[in-house]
N, C-alpha and C. Protein backbone atom coordinates (compact mmCIF):
# COMPACT_ATOMS: atom_id res chain seq x y z
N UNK A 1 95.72 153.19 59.84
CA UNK A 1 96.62 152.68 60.81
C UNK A 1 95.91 151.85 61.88
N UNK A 2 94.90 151.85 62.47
CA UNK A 2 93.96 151.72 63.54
C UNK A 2 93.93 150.30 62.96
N UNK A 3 93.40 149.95 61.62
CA UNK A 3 93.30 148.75 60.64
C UNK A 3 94.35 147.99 61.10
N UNK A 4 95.41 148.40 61.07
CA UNK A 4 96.37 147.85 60.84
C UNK A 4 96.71 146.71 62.45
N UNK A 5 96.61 147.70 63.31
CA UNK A 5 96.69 146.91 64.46
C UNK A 5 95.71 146.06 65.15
N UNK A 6 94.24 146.02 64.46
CA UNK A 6 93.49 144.98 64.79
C UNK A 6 93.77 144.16 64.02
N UNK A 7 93.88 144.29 63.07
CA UNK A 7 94.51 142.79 62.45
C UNK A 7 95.47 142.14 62.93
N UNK A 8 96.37 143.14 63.09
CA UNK A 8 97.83 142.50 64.36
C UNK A 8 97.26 141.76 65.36
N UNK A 9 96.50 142.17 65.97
CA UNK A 9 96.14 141.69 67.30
C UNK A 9 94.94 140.81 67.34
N UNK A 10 93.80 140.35 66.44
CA UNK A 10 93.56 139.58 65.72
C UNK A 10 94.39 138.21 65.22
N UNK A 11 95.37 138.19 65.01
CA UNK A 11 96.27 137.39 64.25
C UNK A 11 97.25 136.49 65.62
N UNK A 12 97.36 137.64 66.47
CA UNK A 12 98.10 137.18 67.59
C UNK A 12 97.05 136.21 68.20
N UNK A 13 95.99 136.52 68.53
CA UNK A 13 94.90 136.04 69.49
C UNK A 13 94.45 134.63 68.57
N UNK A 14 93.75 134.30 67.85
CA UNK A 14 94.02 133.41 66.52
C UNK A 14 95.11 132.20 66.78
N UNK A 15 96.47 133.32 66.72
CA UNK A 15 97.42 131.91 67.33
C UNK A 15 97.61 131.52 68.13
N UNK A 16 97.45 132.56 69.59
CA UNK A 16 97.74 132.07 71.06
C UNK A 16 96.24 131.02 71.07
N UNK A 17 95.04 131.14 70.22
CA UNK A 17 93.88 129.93 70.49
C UNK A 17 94.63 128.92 69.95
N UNK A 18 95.46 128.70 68.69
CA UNK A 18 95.87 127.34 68.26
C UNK A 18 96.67 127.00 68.94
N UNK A 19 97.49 127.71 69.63
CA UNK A 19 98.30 127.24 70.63
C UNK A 19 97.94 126.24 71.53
N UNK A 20 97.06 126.99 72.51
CA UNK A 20 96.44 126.57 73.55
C UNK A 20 95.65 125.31 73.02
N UNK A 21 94.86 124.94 71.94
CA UNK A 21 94.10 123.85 71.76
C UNK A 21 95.34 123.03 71.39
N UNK A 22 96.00 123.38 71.19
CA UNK A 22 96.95 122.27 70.36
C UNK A 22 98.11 121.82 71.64
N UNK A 23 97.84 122.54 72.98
CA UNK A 23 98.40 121.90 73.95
C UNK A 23 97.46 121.12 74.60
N UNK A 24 96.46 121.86 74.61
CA UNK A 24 95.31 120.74 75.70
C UNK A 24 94.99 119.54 75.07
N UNK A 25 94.72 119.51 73.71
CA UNK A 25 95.04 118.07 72.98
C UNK A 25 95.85 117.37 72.80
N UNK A 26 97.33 117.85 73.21
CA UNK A 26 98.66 116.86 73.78
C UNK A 26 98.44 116.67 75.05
N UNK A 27 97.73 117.20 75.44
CA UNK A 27 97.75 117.21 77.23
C UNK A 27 96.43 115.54 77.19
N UNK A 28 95.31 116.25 76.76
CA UNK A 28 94.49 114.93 77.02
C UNK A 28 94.67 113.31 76.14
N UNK A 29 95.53 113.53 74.81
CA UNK A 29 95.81 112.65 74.58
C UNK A 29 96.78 111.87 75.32
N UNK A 30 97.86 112.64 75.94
CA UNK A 30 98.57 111.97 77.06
C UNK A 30 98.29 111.25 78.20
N UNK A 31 97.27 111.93 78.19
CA UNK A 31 96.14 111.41 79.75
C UNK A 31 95.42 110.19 79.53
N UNK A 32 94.84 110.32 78.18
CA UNK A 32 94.04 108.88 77.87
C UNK A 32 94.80 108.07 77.89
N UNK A 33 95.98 108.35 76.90
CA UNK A 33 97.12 106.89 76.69
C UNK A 33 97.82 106.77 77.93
N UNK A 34 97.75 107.46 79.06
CA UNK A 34 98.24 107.21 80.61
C UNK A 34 96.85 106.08 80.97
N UNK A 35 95.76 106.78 81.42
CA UNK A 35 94.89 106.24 82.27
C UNK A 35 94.26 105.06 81.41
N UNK A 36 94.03 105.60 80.35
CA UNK A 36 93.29 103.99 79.47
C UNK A 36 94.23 103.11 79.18
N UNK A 37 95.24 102.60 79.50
CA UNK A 37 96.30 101.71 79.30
C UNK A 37 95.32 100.47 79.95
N UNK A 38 95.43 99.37 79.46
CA UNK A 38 95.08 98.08 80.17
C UNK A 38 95.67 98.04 81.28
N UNK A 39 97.18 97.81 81.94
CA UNK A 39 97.57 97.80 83.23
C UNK A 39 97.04 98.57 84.08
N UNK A 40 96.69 99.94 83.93
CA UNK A 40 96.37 101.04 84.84
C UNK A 40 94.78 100.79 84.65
N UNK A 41 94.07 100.31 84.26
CA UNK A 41 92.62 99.97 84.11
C UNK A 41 92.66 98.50 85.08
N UNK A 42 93.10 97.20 84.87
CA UNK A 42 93.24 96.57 85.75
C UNK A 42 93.58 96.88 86.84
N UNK A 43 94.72 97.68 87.64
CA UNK A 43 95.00 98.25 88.99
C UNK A 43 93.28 98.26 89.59
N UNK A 44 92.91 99.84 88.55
CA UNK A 44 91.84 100.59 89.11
C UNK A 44 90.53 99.31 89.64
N UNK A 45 90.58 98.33 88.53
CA UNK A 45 89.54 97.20 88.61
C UNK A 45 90.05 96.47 90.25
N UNK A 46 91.56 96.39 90.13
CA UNK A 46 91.47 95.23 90.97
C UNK A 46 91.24 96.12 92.83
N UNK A 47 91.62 97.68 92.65
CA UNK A 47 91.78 98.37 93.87
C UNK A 47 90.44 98.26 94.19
N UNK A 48 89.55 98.21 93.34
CA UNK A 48 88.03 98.89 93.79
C UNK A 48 87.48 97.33 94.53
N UNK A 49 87.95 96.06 93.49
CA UNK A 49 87.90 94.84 94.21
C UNK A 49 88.08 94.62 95.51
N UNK A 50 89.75 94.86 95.70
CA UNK A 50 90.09 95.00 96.75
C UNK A 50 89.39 95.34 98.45
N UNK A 51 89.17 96.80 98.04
CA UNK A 51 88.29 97.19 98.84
C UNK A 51 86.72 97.05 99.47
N UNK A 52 86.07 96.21 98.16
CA UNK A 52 84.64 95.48 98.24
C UNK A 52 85.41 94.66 99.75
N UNK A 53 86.27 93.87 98.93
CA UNK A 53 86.66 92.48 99.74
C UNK A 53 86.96 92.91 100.82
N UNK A 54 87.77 94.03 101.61
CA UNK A 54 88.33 94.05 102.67
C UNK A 54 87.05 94.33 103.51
N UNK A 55 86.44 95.26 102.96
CA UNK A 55 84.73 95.43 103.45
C UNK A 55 84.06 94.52 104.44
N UNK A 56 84.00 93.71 103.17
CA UNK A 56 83.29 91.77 103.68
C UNK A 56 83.85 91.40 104.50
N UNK A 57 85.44 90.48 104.87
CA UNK A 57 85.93 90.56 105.33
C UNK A 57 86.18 90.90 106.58
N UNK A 58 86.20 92.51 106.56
CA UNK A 58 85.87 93.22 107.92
C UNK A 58 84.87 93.02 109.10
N UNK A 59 83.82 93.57 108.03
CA UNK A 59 82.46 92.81 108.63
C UNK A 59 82.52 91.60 109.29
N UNK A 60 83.01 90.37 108.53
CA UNK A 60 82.52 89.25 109.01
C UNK A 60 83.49 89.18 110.57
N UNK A 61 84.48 89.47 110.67
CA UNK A 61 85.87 89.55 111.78
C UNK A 61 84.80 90.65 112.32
N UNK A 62 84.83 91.59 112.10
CA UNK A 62 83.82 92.55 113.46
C UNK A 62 82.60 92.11 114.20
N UNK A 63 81.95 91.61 113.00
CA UNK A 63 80.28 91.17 113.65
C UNK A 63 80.01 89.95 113.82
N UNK A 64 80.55 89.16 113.37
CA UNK A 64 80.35 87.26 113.43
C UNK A 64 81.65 86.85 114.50
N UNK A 65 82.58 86.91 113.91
CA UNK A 65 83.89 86.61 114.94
C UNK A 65 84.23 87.08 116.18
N UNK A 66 84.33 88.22 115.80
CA UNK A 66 84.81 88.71 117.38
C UNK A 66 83.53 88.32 118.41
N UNK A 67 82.43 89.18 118.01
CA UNK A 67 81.13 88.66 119.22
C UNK A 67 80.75 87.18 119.92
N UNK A 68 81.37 86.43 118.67
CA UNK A 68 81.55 85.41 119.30
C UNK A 68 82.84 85.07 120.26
N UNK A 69 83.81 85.32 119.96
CA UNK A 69 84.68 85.46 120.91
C UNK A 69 85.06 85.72 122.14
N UNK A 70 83.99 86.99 121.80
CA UNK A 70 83.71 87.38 122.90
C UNK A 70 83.25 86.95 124.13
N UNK A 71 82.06 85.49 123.60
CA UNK A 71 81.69 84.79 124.81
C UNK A 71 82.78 83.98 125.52
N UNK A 72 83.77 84.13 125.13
CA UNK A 72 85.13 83.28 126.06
C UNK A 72 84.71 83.97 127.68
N UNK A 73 84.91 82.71 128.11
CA UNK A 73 85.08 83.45 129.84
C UNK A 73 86.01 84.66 130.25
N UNK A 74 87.26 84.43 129.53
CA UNK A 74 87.50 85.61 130.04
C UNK A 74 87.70 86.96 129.19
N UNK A 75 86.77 87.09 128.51
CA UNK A 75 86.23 88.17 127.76
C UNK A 75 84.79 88.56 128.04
N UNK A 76 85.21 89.72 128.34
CA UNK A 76 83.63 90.08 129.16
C UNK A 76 82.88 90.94 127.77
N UNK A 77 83.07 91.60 127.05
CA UNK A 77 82.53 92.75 125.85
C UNK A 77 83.43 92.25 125.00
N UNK A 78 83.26 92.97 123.84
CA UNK A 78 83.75 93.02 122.81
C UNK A 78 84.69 93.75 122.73
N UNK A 79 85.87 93.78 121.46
CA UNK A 79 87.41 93.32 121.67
C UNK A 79 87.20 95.34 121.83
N UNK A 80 86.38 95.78 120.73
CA UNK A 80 86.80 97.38 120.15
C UNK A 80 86.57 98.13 121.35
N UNK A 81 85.75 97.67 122.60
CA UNK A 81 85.83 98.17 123.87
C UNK A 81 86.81 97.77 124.69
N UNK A 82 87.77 97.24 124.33
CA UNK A 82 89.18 96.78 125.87
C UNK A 82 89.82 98.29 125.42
N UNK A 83 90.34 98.78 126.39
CA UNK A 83 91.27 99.46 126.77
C UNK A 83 91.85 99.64 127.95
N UNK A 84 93.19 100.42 127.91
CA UNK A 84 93.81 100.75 129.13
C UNK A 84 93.72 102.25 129.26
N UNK A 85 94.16 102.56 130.86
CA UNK A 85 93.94 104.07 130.84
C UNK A 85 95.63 104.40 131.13
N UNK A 86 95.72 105.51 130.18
CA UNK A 86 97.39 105.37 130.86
C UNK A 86 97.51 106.85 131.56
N UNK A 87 96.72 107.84 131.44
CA UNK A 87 96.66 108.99 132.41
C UNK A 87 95.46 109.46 132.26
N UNK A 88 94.60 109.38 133.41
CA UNK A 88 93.47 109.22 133.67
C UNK A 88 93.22 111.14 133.37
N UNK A 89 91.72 111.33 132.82
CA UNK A 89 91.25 112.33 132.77
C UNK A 89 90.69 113.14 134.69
N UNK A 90 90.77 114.86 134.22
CA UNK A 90 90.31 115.32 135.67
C UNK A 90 89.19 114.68 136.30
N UNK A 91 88.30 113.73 135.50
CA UNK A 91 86.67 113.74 136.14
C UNK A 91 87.19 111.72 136.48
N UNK A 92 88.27 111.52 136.96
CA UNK A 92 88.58 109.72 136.72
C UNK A 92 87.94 109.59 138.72
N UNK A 93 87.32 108.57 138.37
CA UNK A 93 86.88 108.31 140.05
C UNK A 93 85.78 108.72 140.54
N UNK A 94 85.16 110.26 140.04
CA UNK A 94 84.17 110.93 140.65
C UNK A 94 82.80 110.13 140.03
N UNK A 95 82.05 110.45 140.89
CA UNK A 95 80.50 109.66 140.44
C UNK A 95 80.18 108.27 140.94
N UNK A 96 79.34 107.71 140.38
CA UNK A 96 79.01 106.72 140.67
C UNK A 96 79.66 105.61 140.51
N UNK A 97 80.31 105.15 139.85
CA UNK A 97 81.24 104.95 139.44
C UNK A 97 82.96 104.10 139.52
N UNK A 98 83.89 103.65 139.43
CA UNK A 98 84.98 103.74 139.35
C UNK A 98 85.63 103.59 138.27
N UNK A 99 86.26 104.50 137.77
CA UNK A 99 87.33 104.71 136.61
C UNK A 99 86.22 104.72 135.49
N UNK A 100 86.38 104.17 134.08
CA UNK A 100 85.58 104.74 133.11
C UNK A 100 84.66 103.20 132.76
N UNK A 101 84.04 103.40 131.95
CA UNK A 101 83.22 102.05 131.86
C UNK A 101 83.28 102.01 130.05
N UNK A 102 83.16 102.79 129.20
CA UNK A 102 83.49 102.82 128.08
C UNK A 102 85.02 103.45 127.32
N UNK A 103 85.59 103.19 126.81
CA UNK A 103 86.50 104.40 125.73
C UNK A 103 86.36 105.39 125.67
N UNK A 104 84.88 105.78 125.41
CA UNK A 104 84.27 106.88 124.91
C UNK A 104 84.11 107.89 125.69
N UNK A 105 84.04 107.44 127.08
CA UNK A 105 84.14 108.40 127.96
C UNK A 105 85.15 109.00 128.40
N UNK A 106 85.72 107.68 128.51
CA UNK A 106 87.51 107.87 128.89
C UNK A 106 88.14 109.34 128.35
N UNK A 107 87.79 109.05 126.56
CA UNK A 107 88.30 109.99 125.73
C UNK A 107 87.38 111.26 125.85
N UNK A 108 85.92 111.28 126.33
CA UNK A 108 85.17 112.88 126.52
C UNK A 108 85.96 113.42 127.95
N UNK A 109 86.51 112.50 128.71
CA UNK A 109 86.69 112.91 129.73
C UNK A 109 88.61 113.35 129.63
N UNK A 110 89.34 113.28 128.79
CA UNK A 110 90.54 113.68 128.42
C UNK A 110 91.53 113.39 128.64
N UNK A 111 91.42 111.85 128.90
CA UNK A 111 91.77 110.61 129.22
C UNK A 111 92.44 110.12 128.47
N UNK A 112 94.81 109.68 128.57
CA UNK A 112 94.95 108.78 127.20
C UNK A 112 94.96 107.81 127.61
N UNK A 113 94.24 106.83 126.47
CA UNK A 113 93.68 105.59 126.87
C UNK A 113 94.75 104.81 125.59
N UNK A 114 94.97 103.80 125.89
CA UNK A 114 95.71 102.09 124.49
C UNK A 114 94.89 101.61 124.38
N UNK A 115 94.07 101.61 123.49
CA UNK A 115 93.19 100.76 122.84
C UNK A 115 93.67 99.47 122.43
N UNK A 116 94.18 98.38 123.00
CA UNK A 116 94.44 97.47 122.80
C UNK A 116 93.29 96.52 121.94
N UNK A 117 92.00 96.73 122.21
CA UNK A 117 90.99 95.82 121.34
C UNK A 117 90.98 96.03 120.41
N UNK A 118 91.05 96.99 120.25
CA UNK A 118 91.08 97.83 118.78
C UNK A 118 92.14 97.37 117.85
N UNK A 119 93.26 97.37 118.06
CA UNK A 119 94.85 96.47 117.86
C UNK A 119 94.54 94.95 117.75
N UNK A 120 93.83 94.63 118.52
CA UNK A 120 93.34 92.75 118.06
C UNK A 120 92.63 92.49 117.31
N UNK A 121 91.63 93.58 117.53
CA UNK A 121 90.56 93.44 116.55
C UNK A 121 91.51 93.86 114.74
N UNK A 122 92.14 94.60 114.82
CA UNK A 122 92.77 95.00 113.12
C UNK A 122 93.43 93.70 112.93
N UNK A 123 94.46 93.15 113.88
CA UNK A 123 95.15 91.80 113.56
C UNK A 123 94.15 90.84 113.50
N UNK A 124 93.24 90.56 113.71
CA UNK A 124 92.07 89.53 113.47
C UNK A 124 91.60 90.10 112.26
N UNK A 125 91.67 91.39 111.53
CA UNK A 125 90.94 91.56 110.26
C UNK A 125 92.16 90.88 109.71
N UNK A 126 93.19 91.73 109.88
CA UNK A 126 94.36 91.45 108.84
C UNK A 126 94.32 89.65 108.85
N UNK A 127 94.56 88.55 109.76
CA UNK A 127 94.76 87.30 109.47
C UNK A 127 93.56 86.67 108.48
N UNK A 128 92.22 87.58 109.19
CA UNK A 128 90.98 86.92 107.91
C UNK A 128 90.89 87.10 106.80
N UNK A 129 91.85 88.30 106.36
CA UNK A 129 91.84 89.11 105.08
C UNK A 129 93.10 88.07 104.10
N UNK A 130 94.10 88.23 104.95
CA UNK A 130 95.30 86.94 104.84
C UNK A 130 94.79 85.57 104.07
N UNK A 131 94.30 84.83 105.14
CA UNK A 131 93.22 83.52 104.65
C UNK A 131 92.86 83.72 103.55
N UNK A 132 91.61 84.70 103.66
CA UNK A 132 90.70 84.75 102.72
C UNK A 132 91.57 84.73 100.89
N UNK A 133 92.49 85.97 101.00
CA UNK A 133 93.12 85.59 99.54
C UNK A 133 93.70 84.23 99.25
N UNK A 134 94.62 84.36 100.87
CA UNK A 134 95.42 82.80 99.91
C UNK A 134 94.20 81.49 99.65
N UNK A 135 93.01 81.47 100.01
CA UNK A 135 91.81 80.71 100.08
C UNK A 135 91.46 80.86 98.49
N UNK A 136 91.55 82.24 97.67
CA UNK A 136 90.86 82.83 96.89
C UNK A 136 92.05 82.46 95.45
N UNK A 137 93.32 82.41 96.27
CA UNK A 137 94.33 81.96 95.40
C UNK A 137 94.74 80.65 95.65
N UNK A 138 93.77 79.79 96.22
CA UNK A 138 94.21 78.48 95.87
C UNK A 138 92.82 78.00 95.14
N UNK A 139 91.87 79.04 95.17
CA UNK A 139 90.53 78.10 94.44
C UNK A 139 90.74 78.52 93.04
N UNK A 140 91.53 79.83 92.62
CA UNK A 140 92.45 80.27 91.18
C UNK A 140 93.23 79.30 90.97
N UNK A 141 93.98 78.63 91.63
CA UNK A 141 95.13 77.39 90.82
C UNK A 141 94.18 76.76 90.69
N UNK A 142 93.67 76.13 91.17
CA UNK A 142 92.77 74.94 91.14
C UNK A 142 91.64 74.82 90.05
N UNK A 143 90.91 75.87 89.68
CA UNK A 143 90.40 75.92 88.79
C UNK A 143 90.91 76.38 87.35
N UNK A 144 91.93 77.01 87.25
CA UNK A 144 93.08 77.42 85.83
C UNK A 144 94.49 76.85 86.02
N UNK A 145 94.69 76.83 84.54
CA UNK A 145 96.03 75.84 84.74
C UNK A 145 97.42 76.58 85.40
N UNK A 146 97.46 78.27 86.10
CA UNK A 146 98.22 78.47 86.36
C UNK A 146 98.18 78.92 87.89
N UNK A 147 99.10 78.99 88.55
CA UNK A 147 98.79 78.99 89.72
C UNK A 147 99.18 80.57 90.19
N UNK A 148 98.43 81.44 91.51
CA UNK A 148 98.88 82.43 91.48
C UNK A 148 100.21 82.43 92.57
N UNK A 149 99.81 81.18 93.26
CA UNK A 149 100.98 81.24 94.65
C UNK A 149 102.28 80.47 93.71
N UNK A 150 103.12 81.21 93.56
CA UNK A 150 104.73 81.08 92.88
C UNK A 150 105.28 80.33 94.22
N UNK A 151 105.85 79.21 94.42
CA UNK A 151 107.21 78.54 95.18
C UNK A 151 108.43 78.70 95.36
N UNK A 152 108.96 79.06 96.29
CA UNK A 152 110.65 79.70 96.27
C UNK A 152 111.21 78.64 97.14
N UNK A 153 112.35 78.49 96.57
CA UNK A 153 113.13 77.92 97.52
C UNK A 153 114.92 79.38 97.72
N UNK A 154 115.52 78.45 98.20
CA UNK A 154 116.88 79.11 98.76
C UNK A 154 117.74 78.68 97.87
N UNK A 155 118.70 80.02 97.14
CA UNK A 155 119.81 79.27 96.11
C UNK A 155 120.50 79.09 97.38
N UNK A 156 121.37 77.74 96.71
CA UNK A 156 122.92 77.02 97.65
C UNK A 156 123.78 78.18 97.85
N UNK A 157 123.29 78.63 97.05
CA UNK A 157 124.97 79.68 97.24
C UNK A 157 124.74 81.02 97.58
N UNK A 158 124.31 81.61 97.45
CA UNK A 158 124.01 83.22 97.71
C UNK A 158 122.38 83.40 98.81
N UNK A 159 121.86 82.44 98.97
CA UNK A 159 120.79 82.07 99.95
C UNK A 159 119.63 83.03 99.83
N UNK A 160 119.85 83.95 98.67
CA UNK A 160 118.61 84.73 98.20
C UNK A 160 117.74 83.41 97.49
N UNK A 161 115.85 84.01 97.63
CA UNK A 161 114.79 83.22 97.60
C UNK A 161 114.76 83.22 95.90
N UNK A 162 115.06 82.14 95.08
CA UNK A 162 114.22 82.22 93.68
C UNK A 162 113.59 81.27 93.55
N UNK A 163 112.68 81.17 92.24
CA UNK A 163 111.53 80.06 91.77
C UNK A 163 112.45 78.35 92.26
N UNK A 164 111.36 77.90 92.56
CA UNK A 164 111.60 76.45 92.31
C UNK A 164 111.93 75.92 91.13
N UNK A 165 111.13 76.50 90.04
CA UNK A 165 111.73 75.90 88.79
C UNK A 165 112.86 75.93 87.93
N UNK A 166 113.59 77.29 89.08
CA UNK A 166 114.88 78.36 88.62
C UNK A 166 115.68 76.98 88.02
N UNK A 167 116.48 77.72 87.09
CA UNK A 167 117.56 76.31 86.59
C UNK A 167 119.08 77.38 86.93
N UNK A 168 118.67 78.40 87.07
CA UNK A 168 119.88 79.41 87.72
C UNK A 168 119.42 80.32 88.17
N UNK A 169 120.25 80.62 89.30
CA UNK A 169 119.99 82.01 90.15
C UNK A 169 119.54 83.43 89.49
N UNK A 170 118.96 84.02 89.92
CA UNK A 170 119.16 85.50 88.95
C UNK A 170 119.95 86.52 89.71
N UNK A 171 120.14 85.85 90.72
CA UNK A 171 121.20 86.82 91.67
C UNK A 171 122.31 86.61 91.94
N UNK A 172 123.28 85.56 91.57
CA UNK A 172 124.57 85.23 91.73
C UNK A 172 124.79 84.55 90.06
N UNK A 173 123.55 84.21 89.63
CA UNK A 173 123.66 83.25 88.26
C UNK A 173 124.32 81.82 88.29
N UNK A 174 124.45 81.23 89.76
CA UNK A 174 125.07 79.89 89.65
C UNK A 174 123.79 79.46 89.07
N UNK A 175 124.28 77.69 88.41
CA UNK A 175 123.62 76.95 88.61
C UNK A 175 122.96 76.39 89.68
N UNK A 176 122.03 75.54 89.80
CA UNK A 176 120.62 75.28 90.80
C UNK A 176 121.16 73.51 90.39
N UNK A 177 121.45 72.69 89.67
CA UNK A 177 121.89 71.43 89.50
C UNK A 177 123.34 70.89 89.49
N UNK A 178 123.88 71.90 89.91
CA UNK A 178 125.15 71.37 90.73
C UNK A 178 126.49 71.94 89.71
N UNK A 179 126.19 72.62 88.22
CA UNK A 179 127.07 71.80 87.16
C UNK A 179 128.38 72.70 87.52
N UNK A 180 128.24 73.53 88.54
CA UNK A 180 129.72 74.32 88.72
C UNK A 180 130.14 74.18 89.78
N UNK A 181 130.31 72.35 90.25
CA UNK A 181 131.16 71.84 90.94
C UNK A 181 132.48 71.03 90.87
């Protein structure tokens, strides 16, 4: 009898393993044909791009641009040091001193401060970052026969944006050459 139930239980264990392999191999074949797809491999290519670029970019707007900017007359430092104080910390006034001379203190001292430079300085990344592609997508048309910047104009009739080359709307479906006048 004793026989009898290791084999039982043997037999069970046996199948709950084919089980289990025979899910984790639907499981990872699902995963490959998810993640190794060409589209989802390009994303990953173009995100990691992306981020090189915003890098550069950054840099150049933080350390070349702004410092220069900075020499405007009426910019005394650099942009990531402007702030305002909008309720001054317990230690504001005392010392040598009046009010704070960095951010940094502002904020050790428990101080809320608007970082306004900080805010110019991101909109000065964002417009260089701006440039820089459409720069990057006009030296792509220019060198291949297709272009990446698409042209819209306004349908007549429903005033949603489609292609220039539209020969009909895709949103009302008139014609774009008049013929349903």
């Amino acid at each position: 009898m004793p026989q009898l139930e290791i084999d039982d239980t043997r037999q069970h264990l046996l199948q709950a393993g084919q089980k289990a392999k025979t899910r984790a191999s639907r499981f990872w074949n699902g995963f490959s044909d998810f993640a190794l797809q060409d589209n989802v491999l390009e994303v990953a290519v173009g995100l990691i791009l992306a981020a090189a670029f915003t890098a550069v970019v950054t840099s150049f707007v933080s350390d070349v641009l702004l410092p220069l900017l900075s020499l405007l007359p009426f910019i005394d430092r650099n942009f990531d040091e402007k702030f305002a104080v909008l309720r001054a910390g317990p230690h504001y006034g005392k010392g040598s001193g009046r009010g704070y001379n960095t951010m940094k203190l502002a904020l050790e001292d428990g101080a809320v401060v608007m970082s306004w430079g900080t805010f110019i300085n991101k909109v000065f990344n964002f417009i260089g970052i701006g440039i820089a592609l459409y720069t990057v997508a006009l030296v792509y048309g220019w060198a291949s026969s297709e272009s990446v910047i698409k042209h819209t104009v306004k349908c007549k009739y429903c005033r949603k944006r489609i292609s220039e080359k539209a020969q009909r709307c895709v949103n009302c479906t008139s014609w774009q050459d008049g013929r349903e006048q």
